[in-house]
C-alpha atoms as a PDB file:
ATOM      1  CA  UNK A   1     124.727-172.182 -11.271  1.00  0.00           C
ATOM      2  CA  UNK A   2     124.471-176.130 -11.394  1.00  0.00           C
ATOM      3  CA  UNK A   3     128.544-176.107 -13.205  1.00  0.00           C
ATOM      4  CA  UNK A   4     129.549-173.415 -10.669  1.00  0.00           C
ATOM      5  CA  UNK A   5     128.371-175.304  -7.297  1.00  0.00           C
ATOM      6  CA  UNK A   6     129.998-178.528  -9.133  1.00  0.00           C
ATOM      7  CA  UNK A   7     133.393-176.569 -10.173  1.00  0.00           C
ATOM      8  CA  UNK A   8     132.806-175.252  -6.196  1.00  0.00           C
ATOM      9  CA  UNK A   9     132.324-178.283  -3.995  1.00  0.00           C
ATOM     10  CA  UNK A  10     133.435-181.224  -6.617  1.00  0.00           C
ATOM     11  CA  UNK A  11     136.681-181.544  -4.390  1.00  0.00           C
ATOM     12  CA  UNK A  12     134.564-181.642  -1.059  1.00  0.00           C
ATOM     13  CA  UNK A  13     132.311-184.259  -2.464  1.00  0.00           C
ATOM     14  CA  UNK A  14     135.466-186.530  -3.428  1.00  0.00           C
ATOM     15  CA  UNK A  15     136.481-186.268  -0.223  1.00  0.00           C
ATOM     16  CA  UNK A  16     133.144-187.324   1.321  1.00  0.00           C
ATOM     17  CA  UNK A  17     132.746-190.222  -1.236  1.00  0.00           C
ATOM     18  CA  UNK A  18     135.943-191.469  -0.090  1.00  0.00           C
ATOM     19  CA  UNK A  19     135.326-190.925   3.305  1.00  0.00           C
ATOM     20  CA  UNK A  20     132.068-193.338   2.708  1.00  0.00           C
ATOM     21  CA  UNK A  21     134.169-195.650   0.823  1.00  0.00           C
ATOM     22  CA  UNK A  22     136.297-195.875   3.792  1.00  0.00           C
ATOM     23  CA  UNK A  23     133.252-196.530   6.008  1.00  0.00           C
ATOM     24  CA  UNK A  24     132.107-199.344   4.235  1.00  0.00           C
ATOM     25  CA  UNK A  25     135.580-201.164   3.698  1.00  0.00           C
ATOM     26  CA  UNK A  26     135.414-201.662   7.702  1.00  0.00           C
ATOM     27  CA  UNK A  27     131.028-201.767   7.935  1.00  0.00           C
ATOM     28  CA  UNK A  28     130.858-204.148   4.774  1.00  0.00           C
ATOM     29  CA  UNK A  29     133.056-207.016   6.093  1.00  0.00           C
ATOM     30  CA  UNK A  30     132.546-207.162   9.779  1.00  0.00           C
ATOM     31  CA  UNK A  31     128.595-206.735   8.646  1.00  0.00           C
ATOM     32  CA  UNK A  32     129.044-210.130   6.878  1.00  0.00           C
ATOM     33  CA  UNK A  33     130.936-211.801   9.340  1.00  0.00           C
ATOM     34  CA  UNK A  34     128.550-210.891  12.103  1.00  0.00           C
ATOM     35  CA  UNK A  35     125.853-212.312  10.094  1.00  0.00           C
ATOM     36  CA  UNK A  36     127.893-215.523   9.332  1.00  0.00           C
ATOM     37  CA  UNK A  37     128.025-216.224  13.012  1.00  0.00           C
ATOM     38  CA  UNK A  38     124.832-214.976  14.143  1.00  0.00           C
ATOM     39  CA  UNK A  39     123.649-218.003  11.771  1.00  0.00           C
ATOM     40  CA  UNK A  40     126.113-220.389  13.364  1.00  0.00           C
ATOM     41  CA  UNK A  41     126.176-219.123  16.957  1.00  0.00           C
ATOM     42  CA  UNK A  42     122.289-218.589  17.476  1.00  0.00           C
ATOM     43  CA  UNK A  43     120.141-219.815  14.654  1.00  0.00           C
ATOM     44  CA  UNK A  44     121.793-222.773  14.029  1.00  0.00           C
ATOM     45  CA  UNK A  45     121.663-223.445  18.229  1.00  0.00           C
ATOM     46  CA  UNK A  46     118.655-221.646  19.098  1.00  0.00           C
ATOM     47  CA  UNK A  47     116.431-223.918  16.612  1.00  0.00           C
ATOM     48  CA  UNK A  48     116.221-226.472  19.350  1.00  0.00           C
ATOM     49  CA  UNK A  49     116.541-224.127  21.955  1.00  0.00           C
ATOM     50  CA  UNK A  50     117.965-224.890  25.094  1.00  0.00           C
ATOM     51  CA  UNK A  51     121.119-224.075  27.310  1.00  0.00           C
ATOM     52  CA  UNK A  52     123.108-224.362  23.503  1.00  0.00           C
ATOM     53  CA  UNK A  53     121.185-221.522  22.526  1.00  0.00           C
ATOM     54  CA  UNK A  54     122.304-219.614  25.400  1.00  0.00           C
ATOM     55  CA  UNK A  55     125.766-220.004  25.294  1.00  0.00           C
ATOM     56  CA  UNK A  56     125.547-219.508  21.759  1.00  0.00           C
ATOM     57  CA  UNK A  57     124.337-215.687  22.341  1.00  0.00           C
ATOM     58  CA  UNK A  58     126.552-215.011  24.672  1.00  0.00           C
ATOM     59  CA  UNK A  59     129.317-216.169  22.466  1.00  0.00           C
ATOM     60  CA  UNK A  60     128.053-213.839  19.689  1.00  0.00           C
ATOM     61  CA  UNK A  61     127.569-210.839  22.373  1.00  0.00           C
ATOM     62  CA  UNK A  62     131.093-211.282  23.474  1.00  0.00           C
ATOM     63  CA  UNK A  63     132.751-211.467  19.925  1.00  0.00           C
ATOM     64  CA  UNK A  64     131.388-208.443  19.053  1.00  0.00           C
ATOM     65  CA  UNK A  65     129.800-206.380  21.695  1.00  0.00           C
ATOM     66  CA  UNK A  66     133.279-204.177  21.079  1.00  0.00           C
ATOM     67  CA  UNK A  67     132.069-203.024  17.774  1.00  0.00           C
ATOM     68  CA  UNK A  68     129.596-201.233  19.984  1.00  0.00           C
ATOM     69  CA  UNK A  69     131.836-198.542  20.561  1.00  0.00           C
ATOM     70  CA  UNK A  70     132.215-197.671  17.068  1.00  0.00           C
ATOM     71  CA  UNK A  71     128.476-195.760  17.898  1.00  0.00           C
ATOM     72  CA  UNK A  72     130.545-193.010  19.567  1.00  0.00           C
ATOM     73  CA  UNK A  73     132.031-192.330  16.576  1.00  0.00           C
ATOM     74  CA  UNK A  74     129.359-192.927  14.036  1.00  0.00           C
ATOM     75  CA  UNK A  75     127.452-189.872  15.956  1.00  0.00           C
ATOM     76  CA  UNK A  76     130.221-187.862  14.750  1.00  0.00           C
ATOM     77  CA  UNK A  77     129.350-187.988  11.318  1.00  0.00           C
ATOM     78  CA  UNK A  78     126.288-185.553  10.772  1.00  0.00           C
ATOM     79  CA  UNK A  79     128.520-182.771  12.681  1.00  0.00           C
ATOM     80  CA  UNK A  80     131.351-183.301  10.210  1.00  0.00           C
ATOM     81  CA  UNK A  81     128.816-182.582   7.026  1.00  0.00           C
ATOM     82  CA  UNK A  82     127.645-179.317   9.090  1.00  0.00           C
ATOM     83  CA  UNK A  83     131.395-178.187   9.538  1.00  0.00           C
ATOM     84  CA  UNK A  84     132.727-179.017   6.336  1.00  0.00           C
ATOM     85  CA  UNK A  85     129.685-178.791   4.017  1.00  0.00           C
ATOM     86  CA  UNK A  86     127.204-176.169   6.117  1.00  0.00           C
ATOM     87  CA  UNK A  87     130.404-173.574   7.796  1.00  0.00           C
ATOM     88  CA  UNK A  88     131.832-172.869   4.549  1.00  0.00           C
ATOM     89  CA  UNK A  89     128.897-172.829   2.116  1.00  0.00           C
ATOM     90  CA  UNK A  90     128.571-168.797   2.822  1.00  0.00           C
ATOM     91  CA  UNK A  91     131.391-168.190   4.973  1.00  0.00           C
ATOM     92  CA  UNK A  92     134.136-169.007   2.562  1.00  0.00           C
ATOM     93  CA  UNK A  93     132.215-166.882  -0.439  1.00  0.00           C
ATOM     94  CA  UNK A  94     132.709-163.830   1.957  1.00  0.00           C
ATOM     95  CA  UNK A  95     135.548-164.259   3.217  1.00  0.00           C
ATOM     96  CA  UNK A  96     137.571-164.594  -0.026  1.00  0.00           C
ATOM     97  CA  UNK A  97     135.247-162.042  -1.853  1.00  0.00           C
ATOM     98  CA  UNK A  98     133.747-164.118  -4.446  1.00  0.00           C
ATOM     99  CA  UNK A  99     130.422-163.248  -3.548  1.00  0.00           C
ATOM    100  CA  UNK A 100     130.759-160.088  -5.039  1.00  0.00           C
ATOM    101  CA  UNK A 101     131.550-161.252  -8.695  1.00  0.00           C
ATOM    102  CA  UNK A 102     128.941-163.623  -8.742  1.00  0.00           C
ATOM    103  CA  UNK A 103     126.112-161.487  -7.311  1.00  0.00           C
ATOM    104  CA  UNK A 104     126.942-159.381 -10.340  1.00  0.00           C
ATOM    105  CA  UNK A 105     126.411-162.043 -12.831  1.00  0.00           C
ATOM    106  CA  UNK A 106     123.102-161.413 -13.656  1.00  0.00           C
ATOM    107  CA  UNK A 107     121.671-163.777 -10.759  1.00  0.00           C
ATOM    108  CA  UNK A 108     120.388-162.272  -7.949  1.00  0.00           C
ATOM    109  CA  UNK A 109     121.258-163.352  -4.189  1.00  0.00           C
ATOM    110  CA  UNK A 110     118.137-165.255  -3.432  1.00  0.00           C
ATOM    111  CA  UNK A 111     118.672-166.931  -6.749  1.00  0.00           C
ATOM    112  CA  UNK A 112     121.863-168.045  -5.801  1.00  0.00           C
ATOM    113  CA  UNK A 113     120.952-169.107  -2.265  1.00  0.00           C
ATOM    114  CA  UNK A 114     118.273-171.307  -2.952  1.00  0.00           C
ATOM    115  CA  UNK A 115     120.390-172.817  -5.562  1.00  0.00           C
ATOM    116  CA  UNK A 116     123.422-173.889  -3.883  1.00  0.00           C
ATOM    117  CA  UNK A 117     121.889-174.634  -0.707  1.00  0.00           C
ATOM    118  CA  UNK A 118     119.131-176.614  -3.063  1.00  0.00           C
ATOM    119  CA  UNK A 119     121.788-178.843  -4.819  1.00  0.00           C
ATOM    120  CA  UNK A 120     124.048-179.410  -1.600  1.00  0.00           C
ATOM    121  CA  UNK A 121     121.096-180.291   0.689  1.00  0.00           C
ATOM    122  CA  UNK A 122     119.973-182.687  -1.660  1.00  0.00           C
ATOM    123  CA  UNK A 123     123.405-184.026  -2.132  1.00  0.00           C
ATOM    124  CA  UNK A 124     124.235-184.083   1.019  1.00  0.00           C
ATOM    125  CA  UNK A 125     120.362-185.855   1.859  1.00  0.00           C
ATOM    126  CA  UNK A 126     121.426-188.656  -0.435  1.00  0.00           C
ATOM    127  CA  UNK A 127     124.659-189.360   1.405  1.00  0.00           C
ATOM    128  CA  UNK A 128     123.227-189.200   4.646  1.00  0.00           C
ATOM    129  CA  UNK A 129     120.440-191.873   3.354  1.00  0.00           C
ATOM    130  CA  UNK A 130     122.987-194.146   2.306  1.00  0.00           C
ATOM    131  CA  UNK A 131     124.979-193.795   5.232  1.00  0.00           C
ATOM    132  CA  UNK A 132     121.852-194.538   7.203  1.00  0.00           C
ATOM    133  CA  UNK A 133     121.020-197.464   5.230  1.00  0.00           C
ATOM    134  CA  UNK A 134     124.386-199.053   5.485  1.00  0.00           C
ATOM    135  CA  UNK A 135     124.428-198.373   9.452  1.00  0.00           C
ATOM    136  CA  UNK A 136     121.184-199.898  10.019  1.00  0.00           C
ATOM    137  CA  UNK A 137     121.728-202.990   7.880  1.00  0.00           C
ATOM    138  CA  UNK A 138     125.619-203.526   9.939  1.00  0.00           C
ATOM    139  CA  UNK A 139     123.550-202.998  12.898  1.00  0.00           C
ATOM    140  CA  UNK A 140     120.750-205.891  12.800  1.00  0.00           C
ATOM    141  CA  UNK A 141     122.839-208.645  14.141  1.00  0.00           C
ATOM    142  CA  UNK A 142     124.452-206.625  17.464  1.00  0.00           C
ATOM    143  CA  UNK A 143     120.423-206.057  18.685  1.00  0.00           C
ATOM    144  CA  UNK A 144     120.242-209.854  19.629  1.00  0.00           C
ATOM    145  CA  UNK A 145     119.423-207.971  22.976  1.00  0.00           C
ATOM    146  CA  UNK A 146     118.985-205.081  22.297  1.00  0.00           C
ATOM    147  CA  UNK A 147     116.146-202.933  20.936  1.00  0.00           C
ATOM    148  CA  UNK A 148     116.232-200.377  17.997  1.00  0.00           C
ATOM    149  CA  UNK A 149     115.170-197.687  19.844  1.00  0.00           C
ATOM    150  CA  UNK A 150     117.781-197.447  22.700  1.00  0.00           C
ATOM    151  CA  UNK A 151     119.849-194.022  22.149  1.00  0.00           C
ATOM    152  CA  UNK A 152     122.928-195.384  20.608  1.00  0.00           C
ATOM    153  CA  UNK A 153     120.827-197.269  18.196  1.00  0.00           C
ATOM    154  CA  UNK A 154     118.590-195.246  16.947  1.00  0.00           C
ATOM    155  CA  UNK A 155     120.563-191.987  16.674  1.00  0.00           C
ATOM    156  CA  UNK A 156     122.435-193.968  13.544  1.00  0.00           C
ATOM    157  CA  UNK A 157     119.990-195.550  11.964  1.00  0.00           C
ATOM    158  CA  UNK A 158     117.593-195.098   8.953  1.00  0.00           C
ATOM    159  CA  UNK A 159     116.069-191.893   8.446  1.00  0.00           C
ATOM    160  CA  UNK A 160     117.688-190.291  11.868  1.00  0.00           C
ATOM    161  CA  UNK A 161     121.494-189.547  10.688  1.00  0.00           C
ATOM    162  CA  UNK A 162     119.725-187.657   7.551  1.00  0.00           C
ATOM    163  CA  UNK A 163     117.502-185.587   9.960  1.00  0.00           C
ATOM    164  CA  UNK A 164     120.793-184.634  12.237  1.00  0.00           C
ATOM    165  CA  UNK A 165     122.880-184.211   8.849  1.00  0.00           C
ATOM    166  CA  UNK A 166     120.368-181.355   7.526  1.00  0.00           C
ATOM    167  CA  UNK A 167     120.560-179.995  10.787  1.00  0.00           C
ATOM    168  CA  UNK A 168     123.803-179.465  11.309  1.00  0.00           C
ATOM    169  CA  UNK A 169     124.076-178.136   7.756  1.00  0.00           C
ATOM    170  CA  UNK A 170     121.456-176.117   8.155  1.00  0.00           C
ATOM    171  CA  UNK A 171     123.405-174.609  11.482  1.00  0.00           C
ATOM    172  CA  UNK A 172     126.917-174.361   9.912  1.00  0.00           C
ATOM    173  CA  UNK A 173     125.325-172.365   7.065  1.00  0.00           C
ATOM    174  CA  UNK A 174     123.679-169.866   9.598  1.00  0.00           C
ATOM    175  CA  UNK A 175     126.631-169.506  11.508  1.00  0.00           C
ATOM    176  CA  UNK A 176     128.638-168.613   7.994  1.00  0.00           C
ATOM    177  CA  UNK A 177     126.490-166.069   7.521  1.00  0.00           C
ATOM    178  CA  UNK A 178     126.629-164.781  10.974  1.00  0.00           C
ATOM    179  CA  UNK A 179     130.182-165.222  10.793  1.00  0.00           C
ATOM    180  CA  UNK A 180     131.307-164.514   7.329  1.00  0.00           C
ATOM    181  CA  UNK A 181     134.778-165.933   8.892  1.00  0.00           C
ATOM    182  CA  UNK A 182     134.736-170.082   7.323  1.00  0.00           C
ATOM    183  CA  UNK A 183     137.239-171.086  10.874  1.00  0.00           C
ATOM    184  CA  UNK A 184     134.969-169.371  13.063  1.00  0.00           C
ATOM    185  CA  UNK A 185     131.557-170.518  11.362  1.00  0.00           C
ATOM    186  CA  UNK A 186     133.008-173.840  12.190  1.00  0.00           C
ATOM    187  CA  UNK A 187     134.199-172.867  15.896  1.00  0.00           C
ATOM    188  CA  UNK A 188     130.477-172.310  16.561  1.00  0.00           C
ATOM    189  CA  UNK A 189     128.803-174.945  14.539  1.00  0.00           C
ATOM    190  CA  UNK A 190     130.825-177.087  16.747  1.00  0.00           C
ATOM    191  CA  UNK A 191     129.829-176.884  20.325  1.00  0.00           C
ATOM    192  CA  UNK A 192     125.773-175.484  19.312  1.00  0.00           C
ATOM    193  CA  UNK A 193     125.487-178.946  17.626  1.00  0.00           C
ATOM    194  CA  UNK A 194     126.790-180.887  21.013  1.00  0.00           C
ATOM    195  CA  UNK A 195     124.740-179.037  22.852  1.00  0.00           C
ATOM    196  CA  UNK A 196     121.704-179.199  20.651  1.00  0.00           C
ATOM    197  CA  UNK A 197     122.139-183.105  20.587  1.00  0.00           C
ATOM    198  CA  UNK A 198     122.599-183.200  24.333  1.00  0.00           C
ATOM    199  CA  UNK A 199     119.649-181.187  24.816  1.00  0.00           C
ATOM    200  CA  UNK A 200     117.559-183.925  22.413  1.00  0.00           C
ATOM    201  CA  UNK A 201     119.172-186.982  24.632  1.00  0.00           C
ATOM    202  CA  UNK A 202     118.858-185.826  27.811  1.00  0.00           C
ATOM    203  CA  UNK A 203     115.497-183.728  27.667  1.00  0.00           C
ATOM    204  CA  UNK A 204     113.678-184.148  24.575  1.00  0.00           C
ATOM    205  CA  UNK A 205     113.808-187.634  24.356  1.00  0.00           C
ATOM    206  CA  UNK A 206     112.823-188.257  27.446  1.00  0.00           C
ATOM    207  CA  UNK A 207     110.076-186.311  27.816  1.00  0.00           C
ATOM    208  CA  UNK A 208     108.383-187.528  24.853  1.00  0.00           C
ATOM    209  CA  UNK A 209     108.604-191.744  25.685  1.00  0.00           C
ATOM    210  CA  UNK A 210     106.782-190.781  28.687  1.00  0.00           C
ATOM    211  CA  UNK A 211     103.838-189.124  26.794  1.00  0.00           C
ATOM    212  CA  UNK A 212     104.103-191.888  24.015  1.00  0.00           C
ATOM    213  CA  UNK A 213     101.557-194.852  24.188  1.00  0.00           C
ATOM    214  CA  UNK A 214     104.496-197.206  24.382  1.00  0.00           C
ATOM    215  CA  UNK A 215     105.268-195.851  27.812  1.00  0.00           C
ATOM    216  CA  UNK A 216     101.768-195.587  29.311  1.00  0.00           C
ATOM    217  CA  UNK A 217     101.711-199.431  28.440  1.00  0.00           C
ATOM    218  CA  UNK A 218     104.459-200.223  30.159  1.00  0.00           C
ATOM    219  CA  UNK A 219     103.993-198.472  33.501  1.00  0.00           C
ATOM    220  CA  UNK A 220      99.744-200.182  33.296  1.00  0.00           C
ATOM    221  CA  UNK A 221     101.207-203.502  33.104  1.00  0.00           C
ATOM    222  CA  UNK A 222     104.166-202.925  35.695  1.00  0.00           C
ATOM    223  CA  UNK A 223     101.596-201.432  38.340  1.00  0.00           C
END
Protein backbone atom coordinates (compact mmCIF):
# COMPACT_ATOMS: atom_id res chain seq x y z
CA UNK A 1 0.00 0.00 0.00
CA UNK A 2 2.93 2.45 1.03
CA UNK A 3 4.55 1.87 -3.08
CA UNK A 4 0.97 2.15 -4.43
CA UNK A 5 -0.06 5.63 -2.66
CA UNK A 6 3.70 6.71 -3.74
CA UNK A 7 3.31 5.29 -7.52
CA UNK A 8 -0.40 7.23 -6.93
CA UNK A 9 0.26 10.74 -5.70
CA UNK A 10 4.30 10.96 -6.38
CA UNK A 11 3.34 13.40 -9.34
CA UNK A 12 0.94 15.51 -7.02
CA UNK A 13 3.57 15.78 -4.39
CA UNK A 14 6.20 17.15 -7.09
CA UNK A 15 3.93 19.51 -7.91
CA UNK A 16 3.32 20.71 -4.33
CA UNK A 17 7.12 20.67 -3.54
CA UNK A 18 7.57 22.92 -6.34
CA UNK A 19 4.81 24.93 -5.61
CA UNK A 20 6.65 25.47 -1.98
CA UNK A 21 9.82 26.00 -3.71
CA UNK A 22 8.18 28.71 -5.53
CA UNK A 23 6.85 30.20 -2.27
CA UNK A 24 9.99 30.54 -0.72
CA UNK A 25 12.02 31.98 -3.79
CA UNK A 26 9.65 35.21 -3.25
CA UNK A 27 9.13 34.63 1.08
CA UNK A 28 12.99 33.85 1.50
CA UNK A 29 14.41 37.10 0.01
CA UNK A 30 11.96 39.80 0.80
CA UNK A 31 12.02 37.96 4.50
CA UNK A 32 15.74 38.98 4.61
CA UNK A 33 15.48 42.22 3.27
CA UNK A 34 12.70 43.20 5.61
CA UNK A 35 14.83 42.17 8.39
CA UNK A 36 17.88 44.09 6.98
CA UNK A 37 15.91 47.27 7.25
CA UNK A 38 13.92 46.69 10.20
CA UNK A 39 17.61 46.72 11.80
CA UNK A 40 18.51 49.91 9.97
CA UNK A 41 15.16 51.71 9.91
CA UNK A 42 14.03 51.02 13.64
CA UNK A 43 16.62 49.36 15.79
CA UNK A 44 19.36 51.15 14.72
CA UNK A 45 16.99 54.64 15.27
CA UNK A 46 14.79 53.54 17.91
CA UNK A 47 17.91 52.80 20.37
CA UNK A 48 17.89 56.43 21.27
CA UNK A 49 14.45 56.86 20.67
CA UNK A 50 13.02 59.92 19.65
CA UNK A 51 11.24 61.59 16.56
CA UNK A 52 14.23 59.37 14.41
CA UNK A 53 12.63 56.43 15.65
CA UNK A 54 9.40 57.49 14.38
CA UNK A 55 10.11 58.31 11.07
CA UNK A 56 12.12 55.36 10.94
CA UNK A 57 8.82 53.05 11.40
CA UNK A 58 6.97 54.73 9.26
CA UNK A 59 9.59 54.39 6.63
CA UNK A 60 9.65 50.59 7.21
CA UNK A 61 5.60 50.50 7.28
CA UNK A 62 5.52 52.25 4.00
CA UNK A 63 8.23 50.08 2.16
CA UNK A 64 6.49 47.21 2.83
CA UNK A 65 3.03 47.49 4.16
CA UNK A 66 2.20 46.24 0.27
CA UNK A 67 3.48 42.84 1.00
CA UNK A 68 0.43 42.83 3.21
CA UNK A 69 -1.70 41.90 0.53
CA UNK A 70 0.08 38.84 -0.26
CA UNK A 71 -2.25 37.50 3.07
CA UNK A 72 -5.18 37.30 0.62
CA UNK A 73 -3.50 34.94 -1.18
CA UNK A 74 -1.61 32.98 1.37
CA UNK A 75 -5.32 32.03 2.76
CA UNK A 76 -5.69 30.34 -0.43
CA UNK A 77 -3.36 27.75 0.21
CA UNK A 78 -5.07 25.18 2.68
CA UNK A 79 -8.16 25.17 0.07
CA UNK A 80 -5.82 24.24 -2.76
CA UNK A 81 -4.43 20.97 -0.65
CA UNK A 82 -8.33 20.12 -0.01
CA UNK A 83 -9.08 20.40 -3.87
CA UNK A 84 -6.17 18.85 -5.23
CA UNK A 85 -5.07 16.44 -2.46
CA UNK A 86 -8.65 15.79 -0.41
CA UNK A 87 -11.35 15.91 -3.94
CA UNK A 88 -9.52 13.34 -5.70
CA UNK A 89 -8.19 10.99 -3.01
CA UNK A 90 -11.64 8.80 -3.45
CA UNK A 91 -13.26 10.50 -6.18
CA UNK A 92 -10.75 9.78 -8.86
CA UNK A 93 -10.46 5.84 -7.62
CA UNK A 94 -14.25 5.68 -8.54
CA UNK A 95 -14.51 7.41 -11.15
CA UNK A 96 -11.87 5.63 -13.28
CA UNK A 97 -12.72 2.19 -11.65
CA UNK A 98 -9.60 1.38 -9.95
CA UNK A 99 -11.17 0.85 -6.81
CA UNK A 100 -12.43 -2.26 -7.87
CA UNK A 101 -9.02 -4.02 -8.67
CA UNK A 102 -7.52 -2.98 -5.65
CA UNK A 103 -10.33 -3.86 -3.21
CA UNK A 104 -9.73 -7.31 -4.65
CA UNK A 105 -6.15 -7.48 -3.78
CA UNK A 106 -6.38 -9.11 -0.72
CA UNK A 107 -6.77 -5.71 1.35
CA UNK A 108 -9.90 -4.88 2.50
CA UNK A 109 -11.58 -1.26 2.12
CA UNK A 110 -11.02 -0.04 5.61
CA UNK A 111 -7.50 -1.26 5.19
CA UNK A 112 -7.01 0.75 2.36
CA UNK A 113 -8.73 3.87 3.70
CA UNK A 114 -6.93 4.31 6.71
CA UNK A 115 -3.84 3.79 4.76
CA UNK A 116 -3.90 6.28 2.13
CA UNK A 117 -5.67 8.81 4.00
CA UNK A 118 -2.90 7.87 6.93
CA UNK A 119 0.18 8.54 4.65
CA UNK A 120 -1.37 11.69 2.78
CA UNK A 121 -2.57 13.39 6.00
CA UNK A 122 0.65 13.04 7.41
CA UNK A 123 2.29 14.21 4.29
CA UNK A 124 0.28 16.71 3.71
CA UNK A 125 0.61 17.76 7.91
CA UNK A 126 4.31 18.12 7.27
CA UNK A 127 3.90 20.53 4.38
CA UNK A 128 1.44 22.53 5.97
CA UNK A 129 3.98 22.82 9.14
CA UNK A 130 6.60 24.02 7.03
CA UNK A 131 4.56 26.30 5.21
CA UNK A 132 3.45 27.64 8.56
CA UNK A 133 6.84 27.97 9.81
CA UNK A 134 8.16 29.82 6.86
CA UNK A 135 4.97 32.29 6.96
CA UNK A 136 5.37 33.10 10.47
CA UNK A 137 9.13 33.66 10.41
CA UNK A 138 8.51 36.24 6.86
CA UNK A 139 5.91 37.68 8.98
CA UNK A 140 7.81 38.98 12.29
CA UNK A 141 9.11 42.16 10.89
CA UNK A 142 5.55 43.56 9.14
CA UNK A 143 3.90 43.33 13.05
CA UNK A 144 6.01 46.48 14.05
CA UNK A 145 2.28 47.54 14.71
CA UNK A 146 0.60 45.07 14.51
CA UNK A 147 -0.33 42.14 16.76
CA UNK A 148 -0.18 38.33 15.97
CA UNK A 149 -3.50 37.71 16.60
CA UNK A 150 -5.35 40.13 14.20
CA UNK A 151 -7.26 37.87 11.45
CA UNK A 152 -4.92 38.20 8.61
CA UNK A 153 -2.12 37.29 10.87
CA UNK A 154 -2.97 34.63 12.56
CA UNK A 155 -4.96 32.66 9.97
CA UNK A 156 -1.21 32.02 8.31
CA UNK A 157 0.77 31.44 10.91
CA UNK A 158 2.25 28.50 12.95
CA UNK A 159 0.10 25.74 13.77
CA UNK A 160 -3.22 27.50 12.10
CA UNK A 161 -2.58 26.85 8.15
CA UNK A 162 -2.01 22.99 9.29
CA UNK A 163 -5.37 22.98 11.21
CA UNK A 164 -7.28 24.63 7.97
CA UNK A 165 -5.08 22.26 5.61
CA UNK A 166 -6.51 18.96 7.40
CA UNK A 167 -9.69 20.48 7.17
CA UNK A 168 -10.11 21.12 3.93
CA UNK A 169 -8.64 17.70 3.15
CA UNK A 170 -10.64 16.18 5.34
CA UNK A 171 -13.80 17.99 3.36
CA UNK A 172 -12.57 17.33 -0.23
CA UNK A 173 -12.25 13.64 0.73
CA UNK A 174 -15.95 13.55 2.02
CA UNK A 175 -17.21 15.26 -0.81
CA UNK A 176 -15.28 12.48 -3.19
CA UNK A 177 -17.02 10.06 -1.63
CA UNK A 178 -20.29 11.77 -1.78
CA UNK A 179 -19.49 12.59 -5.18
CA UNK A 180 -17.54 9.80 -6.66
CA UNK A 181 -17.22 12.52 -9.66
CA UNK A 182 -13.14 14.08 -8.90
CA UNK A 183 -14.57 17.80 -10.90
CA UNK A 184 -17.53 17.86 -8.87
CA UNK A 185 -15.88 16.73 -5.43
CA UNK A 186 -13.88 19.79 -6.13
CA UNK A 187 -16.98 22.08 -7.23
CA UNK A 188 -18.21 21.51 -3.65
CA UNK A 189 -15.09 21.45 -1.63
CA UNK A 190 -14.83 24.84 -3.03
CA UNK A 191 -17.50 27.14 -1.85
CA UNK A 192 -18.24 24.73 1.77
CA UNK A 193 -14.60 25.71 2.62
CA UNK A 194 -15.36 29.71 1.97
CA UNK A 195 -18.16 29.46 3.73
CA UNK A 196 -16.85 27.39 6.58
CA UNK A 197 -13.92 29.99 6.93
CA UNK A 198 -16.35 32.87 6.76
CA UNK A 199 -18.44 31.36 9.28
CA UNK A 200 -15.02 31.01 11.70
CA UNK A 201 -14.14 34.94 10.88
CA UNK A 202 -17.17 36.44 11.18
CA UNK A 203 -18.94 34.34 14.04
CA UNK A 204 -16.71 32.01 15.68
CA UNK A 205 -14.02 34.16 16.24
CA UNK A 206 -15.76 36.65 17.54
CA UNK A 207 -17.70 35.13 19.86
CA UNK A 208 -14.97 33.45 21.55
CA UNK A 209 -12.45 36.86 22.24
CA UNK A 210 -15.37 38.09 24.03
CA UNK A 211 -15.58 35.07 26.45
CA UNK A 212 -11.66 34.90 26.55
CA UNK A 213 -9.87 36.50 29.64
CA UNK A 214 -8.00 38.73 27.25
CA UNK A 215 -11.23 40.49 26.46
CA UNK A 216 -12.79 40.77 29.94
CA UNK A 217 -9.41 42.64 30.70
CA UNK A 218 -9.72 44.93 28.29
CA UNK A 219 -13.31 46.14 28.63
CA UNK A 220 -12.35 46.32 33.11
CA UNK A 221 -9.66 48.63 32.33
CA UNK A 222 -11.54 50.70 29.50
CA UNK A 223 -14.68 51.17 31.90
Amino acid sequence: MIWLTWRQHRKQGLYTLLGLVALAAFIVPTGLAMRRDLDRLVGQRCATGGELCDRGVNQFIDTYSPLLHVSVLLLAVPLLFGLFWGAPLVAREIEQDTHRMIWTQGISRRHWAWTKTGLLGGAVAVLAAGYGWGISWWYAPLQIRESRFTEVFFDVQGVVPVGYTLFAVALGLYAGTLLPKVMSAMAVTLPAYIAARLAVGMYARPASWRRSPAASRSTTTST
